[in-house]
PDB file of N, CA and C in Angstrom:
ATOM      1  N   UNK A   1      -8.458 -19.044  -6.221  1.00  0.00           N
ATOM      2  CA  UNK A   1      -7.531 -18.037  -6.670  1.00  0.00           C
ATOM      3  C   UNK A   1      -8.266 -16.928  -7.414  1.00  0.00           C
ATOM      4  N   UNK A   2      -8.903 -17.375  -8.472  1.00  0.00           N
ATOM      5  CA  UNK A   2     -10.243 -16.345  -8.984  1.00  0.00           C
ATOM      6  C   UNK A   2     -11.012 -15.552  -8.108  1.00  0.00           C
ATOM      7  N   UNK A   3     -11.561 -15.970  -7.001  1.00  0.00           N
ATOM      8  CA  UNK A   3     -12.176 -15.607  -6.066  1.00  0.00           C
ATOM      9  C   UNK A   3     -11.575 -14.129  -5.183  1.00  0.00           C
ATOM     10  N   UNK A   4     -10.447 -14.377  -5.092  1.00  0.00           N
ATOM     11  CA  UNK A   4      -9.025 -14.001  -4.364  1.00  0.00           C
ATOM     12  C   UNK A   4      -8.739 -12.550  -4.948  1.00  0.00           C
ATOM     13  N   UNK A   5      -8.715 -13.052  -6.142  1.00  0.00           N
ATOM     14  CA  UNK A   5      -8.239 -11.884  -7.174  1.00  0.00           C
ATOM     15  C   UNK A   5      -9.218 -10.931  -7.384  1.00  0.00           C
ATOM     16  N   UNK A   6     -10.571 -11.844  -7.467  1.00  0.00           N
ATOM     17  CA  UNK A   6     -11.911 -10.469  -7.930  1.00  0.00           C
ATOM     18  C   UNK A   6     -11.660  -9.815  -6.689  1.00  0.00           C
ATOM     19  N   UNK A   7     -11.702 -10.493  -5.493  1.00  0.00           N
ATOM     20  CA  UNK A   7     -12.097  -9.904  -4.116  1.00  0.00           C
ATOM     21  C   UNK A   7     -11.007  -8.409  -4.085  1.00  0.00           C
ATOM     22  N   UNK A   8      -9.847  -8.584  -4.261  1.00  0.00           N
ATOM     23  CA  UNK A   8      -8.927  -7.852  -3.870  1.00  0.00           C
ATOM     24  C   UNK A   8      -9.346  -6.489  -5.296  1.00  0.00           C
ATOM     25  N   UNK A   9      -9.313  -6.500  -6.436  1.00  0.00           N
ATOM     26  CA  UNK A   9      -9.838  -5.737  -7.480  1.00  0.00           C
ATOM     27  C   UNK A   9     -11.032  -4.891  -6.881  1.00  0.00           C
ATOM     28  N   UNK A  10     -12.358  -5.839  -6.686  1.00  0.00           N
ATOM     29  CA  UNK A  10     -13.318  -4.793  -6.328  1.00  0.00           C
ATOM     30  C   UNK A  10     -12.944  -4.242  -4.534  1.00  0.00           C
ATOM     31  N   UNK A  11     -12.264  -4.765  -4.242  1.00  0.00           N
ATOM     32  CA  UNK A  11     -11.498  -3.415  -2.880  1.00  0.00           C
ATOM     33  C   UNK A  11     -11.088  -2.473  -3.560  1.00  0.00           C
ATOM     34  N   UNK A  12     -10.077  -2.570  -4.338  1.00  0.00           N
ATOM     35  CA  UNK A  12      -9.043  -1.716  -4.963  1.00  0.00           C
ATOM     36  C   UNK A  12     -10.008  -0.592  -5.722  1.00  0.00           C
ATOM     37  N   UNK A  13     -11.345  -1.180  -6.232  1.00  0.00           N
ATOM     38  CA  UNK A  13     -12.020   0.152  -7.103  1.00  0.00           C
ATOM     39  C   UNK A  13     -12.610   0.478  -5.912  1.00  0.00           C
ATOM     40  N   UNK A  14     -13.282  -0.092  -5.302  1.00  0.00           N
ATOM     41  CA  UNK A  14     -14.196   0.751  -4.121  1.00  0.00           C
ATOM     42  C   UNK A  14     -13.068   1.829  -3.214  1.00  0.00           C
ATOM     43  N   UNK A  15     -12.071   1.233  -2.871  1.00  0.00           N
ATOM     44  CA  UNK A  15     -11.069   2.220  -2.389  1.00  0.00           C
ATOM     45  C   UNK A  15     -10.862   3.173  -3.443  1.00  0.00           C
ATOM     46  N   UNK A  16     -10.579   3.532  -4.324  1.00  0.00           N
ATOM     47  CA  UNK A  16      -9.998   4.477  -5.219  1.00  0.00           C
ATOM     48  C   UNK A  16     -11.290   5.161  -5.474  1.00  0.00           C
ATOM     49  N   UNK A  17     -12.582   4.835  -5.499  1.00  0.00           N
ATOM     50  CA  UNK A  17     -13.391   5.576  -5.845  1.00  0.00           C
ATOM     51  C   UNK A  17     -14.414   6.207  -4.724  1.00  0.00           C
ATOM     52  N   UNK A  18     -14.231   5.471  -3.555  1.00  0.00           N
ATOM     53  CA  UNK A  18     -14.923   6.654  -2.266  1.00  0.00           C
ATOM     54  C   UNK A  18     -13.965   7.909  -2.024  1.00  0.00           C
ATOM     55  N   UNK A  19     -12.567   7.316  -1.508  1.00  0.00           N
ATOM     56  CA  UNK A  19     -11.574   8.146  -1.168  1.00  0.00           C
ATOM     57  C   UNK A  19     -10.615   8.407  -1.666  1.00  0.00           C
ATOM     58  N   UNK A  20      -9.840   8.805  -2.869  1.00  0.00           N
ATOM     59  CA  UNK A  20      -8.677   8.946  -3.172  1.00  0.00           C
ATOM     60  C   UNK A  20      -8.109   9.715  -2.411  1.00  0.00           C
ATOM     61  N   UNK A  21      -8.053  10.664  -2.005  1.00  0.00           N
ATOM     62  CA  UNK A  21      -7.268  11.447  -0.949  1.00  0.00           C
ATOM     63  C   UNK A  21      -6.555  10.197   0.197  1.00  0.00           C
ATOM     64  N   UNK A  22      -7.549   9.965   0.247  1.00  0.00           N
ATOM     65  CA  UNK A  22      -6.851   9.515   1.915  1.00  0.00           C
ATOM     66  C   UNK A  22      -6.638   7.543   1.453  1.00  0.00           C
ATOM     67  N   UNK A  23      -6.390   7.038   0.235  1.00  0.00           N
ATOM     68  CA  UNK A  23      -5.794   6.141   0.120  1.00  0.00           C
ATOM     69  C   UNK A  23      -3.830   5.993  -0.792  1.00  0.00           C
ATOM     70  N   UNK A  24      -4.009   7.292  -0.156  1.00  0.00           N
ATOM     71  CA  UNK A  24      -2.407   7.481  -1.044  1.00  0.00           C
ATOM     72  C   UNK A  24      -1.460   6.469  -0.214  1.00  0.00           C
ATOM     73  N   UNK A  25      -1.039   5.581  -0.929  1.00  0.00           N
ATOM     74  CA  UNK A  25      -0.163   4.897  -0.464  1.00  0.00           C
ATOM     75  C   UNK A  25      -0.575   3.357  -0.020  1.00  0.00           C
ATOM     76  N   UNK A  26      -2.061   3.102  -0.329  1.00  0.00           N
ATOM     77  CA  UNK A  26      -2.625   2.031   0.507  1.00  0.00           C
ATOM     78  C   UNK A  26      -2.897   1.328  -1.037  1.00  0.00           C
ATOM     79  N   UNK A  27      -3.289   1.721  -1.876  1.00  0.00           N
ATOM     80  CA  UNK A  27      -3.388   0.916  -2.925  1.00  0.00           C
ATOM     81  C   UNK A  27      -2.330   0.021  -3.376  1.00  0.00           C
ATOM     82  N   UNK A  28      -1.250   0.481  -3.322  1.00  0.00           N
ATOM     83  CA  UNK A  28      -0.009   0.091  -3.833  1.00  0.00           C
ATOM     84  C   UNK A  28       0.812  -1.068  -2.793  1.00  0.00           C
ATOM     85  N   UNK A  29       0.558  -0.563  -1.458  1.00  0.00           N
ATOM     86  CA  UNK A  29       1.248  -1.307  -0.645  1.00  0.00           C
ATOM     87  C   UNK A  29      -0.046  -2.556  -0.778  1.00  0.00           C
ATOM     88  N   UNK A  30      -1.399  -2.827  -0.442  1.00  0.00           N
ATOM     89  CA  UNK A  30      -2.429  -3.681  -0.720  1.00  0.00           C
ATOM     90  C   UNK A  30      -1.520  -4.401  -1.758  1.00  0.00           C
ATOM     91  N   UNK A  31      -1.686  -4.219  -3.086  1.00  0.00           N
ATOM     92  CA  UNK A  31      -1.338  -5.076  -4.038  1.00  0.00           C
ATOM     93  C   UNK A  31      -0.071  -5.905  -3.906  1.00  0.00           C
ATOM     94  N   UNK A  32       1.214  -5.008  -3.444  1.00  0.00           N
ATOM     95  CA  UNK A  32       2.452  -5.969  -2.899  1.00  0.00           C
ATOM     96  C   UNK A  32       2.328  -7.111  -1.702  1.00  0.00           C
ATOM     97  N   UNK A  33       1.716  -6.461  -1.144  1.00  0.00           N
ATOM     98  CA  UNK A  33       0.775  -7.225   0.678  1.00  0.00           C
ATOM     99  C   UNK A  33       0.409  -8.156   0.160  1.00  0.00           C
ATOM    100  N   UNK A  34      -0.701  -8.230  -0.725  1.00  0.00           N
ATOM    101  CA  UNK A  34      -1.627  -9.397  -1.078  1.00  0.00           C
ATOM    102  C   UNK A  34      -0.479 -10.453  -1.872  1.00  0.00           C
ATOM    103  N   UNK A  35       0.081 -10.171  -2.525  1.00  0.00           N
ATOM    104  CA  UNK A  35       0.719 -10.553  -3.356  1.00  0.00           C
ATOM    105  C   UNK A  35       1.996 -11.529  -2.606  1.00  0.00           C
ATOM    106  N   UNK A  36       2.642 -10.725  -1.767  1.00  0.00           N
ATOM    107  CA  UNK A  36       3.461 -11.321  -0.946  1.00  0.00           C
ATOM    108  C   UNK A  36       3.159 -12.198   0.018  1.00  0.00           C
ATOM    109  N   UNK A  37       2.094 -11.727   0.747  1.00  0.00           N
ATOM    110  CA  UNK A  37       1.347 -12.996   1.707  1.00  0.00           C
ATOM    111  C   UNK A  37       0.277 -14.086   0.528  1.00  0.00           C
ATOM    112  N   UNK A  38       0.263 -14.076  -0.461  1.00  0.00           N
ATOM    113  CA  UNK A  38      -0.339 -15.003  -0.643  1.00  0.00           C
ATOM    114  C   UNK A  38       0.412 -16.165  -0.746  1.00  0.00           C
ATOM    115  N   UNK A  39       1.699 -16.255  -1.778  1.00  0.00           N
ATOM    116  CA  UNK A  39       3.053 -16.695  -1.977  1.00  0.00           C
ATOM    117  C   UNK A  39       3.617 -16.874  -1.055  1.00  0.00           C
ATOM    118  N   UNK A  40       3.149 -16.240   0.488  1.00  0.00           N
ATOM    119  CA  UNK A  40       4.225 -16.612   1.754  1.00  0.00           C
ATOM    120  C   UNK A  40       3.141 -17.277   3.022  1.00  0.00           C
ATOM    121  N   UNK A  41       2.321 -18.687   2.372  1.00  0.00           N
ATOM    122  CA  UNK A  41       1.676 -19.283   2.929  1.00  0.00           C
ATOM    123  C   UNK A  41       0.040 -19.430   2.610  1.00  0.00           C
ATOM    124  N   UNK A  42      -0.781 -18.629   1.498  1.00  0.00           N
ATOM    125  CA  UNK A  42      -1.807 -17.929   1.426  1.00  0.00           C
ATOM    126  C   UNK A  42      -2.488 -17.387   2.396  1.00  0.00           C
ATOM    127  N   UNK A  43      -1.816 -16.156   2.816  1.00  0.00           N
ATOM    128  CA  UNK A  43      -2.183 -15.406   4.109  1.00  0.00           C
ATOM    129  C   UNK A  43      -2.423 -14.233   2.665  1.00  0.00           C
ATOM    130  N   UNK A  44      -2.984 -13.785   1.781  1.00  0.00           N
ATOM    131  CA  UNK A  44      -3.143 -12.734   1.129  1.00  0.00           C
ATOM    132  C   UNK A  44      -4.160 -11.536   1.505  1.00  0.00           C
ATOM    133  N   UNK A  45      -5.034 -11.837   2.301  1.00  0.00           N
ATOM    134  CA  UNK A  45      -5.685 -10.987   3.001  1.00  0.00           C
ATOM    135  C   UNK A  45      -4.679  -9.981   3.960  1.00  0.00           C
ATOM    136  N   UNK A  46      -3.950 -11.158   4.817  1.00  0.00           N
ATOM    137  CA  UNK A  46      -3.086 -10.521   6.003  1.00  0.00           C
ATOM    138  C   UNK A  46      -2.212  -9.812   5.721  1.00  0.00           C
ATOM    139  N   UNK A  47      -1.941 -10.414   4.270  1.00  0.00           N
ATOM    140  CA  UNK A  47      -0.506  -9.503   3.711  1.00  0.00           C
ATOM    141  C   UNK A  47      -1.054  -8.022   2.950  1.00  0.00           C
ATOM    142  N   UNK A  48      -2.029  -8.454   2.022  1.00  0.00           N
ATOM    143  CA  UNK A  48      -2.940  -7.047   2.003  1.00  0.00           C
ATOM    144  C   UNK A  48      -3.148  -5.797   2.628  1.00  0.00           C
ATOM    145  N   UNK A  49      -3.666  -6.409   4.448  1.00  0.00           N
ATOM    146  CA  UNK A  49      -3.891  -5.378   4.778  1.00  0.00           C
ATOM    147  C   UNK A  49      -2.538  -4.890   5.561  1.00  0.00           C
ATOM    148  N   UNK A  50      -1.571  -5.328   5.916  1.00  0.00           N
ATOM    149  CA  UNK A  50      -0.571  -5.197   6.335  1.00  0.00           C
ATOM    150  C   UNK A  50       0.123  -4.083   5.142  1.00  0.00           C
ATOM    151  N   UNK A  51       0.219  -4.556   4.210  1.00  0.00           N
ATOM    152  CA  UNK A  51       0.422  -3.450   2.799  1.00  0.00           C
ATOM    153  C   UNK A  51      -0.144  -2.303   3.090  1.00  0.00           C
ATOM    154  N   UNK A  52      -1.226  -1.822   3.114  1.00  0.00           N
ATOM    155  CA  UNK A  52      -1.972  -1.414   3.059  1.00  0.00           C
ATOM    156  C   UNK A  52      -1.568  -0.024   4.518  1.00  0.00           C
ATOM    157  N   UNK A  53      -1.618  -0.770   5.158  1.00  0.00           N
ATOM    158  CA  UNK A  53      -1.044   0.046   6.496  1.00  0.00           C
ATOM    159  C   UNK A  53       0.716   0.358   6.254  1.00  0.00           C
ATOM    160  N   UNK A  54       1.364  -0.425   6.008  1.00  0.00           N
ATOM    161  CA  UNK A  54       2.786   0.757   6.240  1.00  0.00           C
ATOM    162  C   UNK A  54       3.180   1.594   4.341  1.00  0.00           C
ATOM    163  N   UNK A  55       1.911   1.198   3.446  1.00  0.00           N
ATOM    164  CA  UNK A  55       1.698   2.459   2.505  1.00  0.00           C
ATOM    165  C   UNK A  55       1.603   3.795   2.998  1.00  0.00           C
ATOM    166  N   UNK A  56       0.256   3.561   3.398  1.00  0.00           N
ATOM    167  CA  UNK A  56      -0.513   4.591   4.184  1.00  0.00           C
ATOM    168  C   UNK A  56       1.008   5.400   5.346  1.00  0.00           C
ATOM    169  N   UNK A  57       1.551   4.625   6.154  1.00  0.00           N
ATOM    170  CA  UNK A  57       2.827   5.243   6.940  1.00  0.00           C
ATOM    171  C   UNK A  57       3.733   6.012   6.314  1.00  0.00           C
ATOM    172  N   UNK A  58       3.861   5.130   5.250  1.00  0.00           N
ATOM    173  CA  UNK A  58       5.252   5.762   4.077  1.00  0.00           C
ATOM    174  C   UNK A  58       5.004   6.954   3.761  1.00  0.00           C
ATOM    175  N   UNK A  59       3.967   7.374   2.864  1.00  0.00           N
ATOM    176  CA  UNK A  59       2.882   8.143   2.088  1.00  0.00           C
ATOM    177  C   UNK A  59       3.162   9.370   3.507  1.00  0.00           C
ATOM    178  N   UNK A  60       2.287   9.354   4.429  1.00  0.00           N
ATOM    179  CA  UNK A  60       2.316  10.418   5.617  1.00  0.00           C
ATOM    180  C   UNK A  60       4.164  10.751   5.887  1.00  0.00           C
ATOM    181  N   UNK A  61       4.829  10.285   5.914  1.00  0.00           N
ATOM    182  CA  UNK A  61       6.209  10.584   6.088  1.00  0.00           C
ATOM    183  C   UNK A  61       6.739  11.190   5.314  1.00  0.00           C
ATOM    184  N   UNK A  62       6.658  10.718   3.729  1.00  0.00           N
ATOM    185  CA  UNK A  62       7.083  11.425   2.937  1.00  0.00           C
ATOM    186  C   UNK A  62       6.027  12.644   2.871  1.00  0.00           C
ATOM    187  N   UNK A  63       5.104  13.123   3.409  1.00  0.00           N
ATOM    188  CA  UNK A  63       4.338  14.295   3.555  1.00  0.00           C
ATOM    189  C   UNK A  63       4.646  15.351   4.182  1.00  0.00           C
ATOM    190  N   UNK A  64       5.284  14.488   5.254  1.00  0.00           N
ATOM    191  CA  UNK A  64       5.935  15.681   6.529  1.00  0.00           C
ATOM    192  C   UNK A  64       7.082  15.950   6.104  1.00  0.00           C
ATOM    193  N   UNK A  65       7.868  15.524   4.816  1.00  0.00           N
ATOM    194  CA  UNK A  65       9.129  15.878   4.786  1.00  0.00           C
ATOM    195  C   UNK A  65       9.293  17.411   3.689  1.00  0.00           C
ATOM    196  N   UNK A  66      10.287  18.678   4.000  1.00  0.00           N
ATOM    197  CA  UNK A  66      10.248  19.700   3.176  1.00  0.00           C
ATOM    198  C   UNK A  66      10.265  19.248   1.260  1.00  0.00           C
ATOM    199  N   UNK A  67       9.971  19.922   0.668  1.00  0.00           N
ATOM    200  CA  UNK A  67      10.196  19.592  -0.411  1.00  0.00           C
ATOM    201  C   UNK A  67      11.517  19.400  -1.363  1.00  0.00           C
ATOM    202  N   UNK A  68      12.315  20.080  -0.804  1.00  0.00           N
ATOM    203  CA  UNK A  68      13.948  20.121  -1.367  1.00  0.00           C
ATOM    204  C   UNK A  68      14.474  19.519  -0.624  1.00  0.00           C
ATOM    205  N   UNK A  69      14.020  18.921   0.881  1.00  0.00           N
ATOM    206  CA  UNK A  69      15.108  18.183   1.357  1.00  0.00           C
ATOM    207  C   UNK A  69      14.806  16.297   1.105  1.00  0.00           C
ATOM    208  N   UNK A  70      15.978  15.921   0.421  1.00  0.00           N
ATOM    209  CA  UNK A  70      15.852  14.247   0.247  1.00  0.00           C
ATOM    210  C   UNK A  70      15.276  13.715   1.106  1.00  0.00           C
ATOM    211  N   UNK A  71      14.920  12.015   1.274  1.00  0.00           N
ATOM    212  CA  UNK A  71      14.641  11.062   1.653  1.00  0.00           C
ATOM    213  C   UNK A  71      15.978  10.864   3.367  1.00  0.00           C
ATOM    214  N   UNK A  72      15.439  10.914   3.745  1.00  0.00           N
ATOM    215  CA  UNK A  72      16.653  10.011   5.461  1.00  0.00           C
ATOM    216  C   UNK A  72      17.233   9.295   4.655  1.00  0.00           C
ATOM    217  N   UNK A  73      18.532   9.249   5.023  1.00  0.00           N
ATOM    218  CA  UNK A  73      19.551   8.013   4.087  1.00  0.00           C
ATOM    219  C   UNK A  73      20.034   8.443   3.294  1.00  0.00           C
ATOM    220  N   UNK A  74      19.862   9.313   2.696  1.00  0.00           N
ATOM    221  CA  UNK A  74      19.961   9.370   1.327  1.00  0.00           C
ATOM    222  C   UNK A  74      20.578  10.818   0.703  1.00  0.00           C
ATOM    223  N   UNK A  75      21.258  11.548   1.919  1.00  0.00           N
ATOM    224  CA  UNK A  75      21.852  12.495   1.722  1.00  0.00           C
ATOM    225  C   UNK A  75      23.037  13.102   0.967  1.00  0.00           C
ATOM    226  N   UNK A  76      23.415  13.892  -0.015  1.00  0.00           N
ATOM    227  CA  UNK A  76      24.974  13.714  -0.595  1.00  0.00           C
ATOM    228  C   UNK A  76      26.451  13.842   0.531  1.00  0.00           C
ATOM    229  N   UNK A  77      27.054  13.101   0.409  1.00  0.00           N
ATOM    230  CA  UNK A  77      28.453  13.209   0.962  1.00  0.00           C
ATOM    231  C   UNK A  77      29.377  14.240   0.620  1.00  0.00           C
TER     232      UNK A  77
END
């Protein structure tokens, strides 16, 4: 579990410190990923990088969207 935890930390600095630009959204989803697949079988790697990838999706979507216009869904009635 120690092992687990350093491993995923020194990703998390090496990611944040080559690229911040282009990890918007991957840090955050990583940590829920890992977190969730570890607890859902110890798959925490799989869940990691799985995090990691629909961050990164989210992050680009909410990029393409105008700035005054809300979230999909989430429009006033």
């Amino acid at each position: 579990m120690k092992t687990l935890l350093a491993f995923f930390a020194l990703a998390a600095l090496a990611m944040a410190s080559t690229s911040p630009a282009d990890a918007k959204g991957c840090l955050k989803g990583a940590v829920v990923g890992g977190v969730a697949g570890h607890y859902a079988g110890h798959h925490g790697t799989v869940g990691a990088l799985a995090g990691c990838a629909y961050g990164r999706h989210r992050a680009k979507e909410q990029g393409r969207q105008p700035k005054g216009q809300p979230p999909a869904g989430q429009e006033k009635l």
